[in-house]
Protein backbone atom coordinates (compact mmCIF):
# COMPACT_ATOMS: atom_id res chain seq x y z
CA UNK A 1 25.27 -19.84 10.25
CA UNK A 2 21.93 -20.39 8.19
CA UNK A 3 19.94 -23.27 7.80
CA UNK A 4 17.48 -24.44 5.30
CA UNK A 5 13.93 -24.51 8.08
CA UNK A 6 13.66 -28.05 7.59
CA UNK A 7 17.16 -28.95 8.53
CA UNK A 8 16.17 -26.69 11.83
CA UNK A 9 13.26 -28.96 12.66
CA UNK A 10 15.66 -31.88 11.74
CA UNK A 11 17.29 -31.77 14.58
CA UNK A 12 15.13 -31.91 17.75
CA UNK A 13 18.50 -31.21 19.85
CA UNK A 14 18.63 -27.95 18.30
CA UNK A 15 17.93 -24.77 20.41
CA UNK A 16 18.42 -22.15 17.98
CA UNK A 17 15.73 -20.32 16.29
CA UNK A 18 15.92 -20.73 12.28
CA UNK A 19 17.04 -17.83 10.47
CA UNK A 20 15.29 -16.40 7.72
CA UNK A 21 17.31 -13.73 6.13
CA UNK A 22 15.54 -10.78 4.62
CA UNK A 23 17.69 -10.42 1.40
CA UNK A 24 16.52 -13.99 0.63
CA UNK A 25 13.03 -13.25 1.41
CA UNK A 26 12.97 -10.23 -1.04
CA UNK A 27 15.52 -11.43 -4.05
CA UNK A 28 12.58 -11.57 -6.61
CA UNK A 29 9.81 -8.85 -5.05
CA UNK A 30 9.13 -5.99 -2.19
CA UNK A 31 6.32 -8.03 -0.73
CA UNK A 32 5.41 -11.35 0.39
CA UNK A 33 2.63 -12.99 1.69
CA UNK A 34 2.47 -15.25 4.73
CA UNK A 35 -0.25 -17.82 4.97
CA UNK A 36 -1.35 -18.14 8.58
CA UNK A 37 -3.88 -20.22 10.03
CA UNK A 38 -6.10 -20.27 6.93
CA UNK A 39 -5.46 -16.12 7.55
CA UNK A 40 -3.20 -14.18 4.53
CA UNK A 41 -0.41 -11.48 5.71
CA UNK A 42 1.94 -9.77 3.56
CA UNK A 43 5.36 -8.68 4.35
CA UNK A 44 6.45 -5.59 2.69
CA UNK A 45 9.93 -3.87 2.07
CA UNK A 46 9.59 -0.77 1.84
CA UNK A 47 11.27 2.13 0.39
CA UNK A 48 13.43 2.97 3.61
CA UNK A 49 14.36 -0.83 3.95
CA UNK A 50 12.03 -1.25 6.61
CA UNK A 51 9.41 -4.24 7.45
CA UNK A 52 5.61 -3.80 7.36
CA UNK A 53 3.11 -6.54 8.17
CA UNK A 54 -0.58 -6.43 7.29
CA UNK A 55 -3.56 -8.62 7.21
């Protein structure tokens, strides 16, 4: 079952981690970027479907 993240926090009796499904993630592009503590990451697909992350 997904759930939107802010459904997740929502519910407080919830003990399930959200779910944040790759195919979503990368509909438009091969790379995203994750803003972290005033810190950018990206998130890369690449070729052989696999995950990078890099500062």
């Amino acid at each position: 079952m997904t759930m939107t993240i802010a459904r997740y926090f929502s519910n407080r009796e919830n003990t399930r981690l959200p779910t944040l499904h790759s195919q979503n993630l990368f509909a438009l592009t091969k790379e995203v970027r994750i803003e972290h503590q005033g810190e950018e990451y990206r998130l890369r697909l690449t070729r052989n479907n696999r995950l990078i992350l890099t500062k």
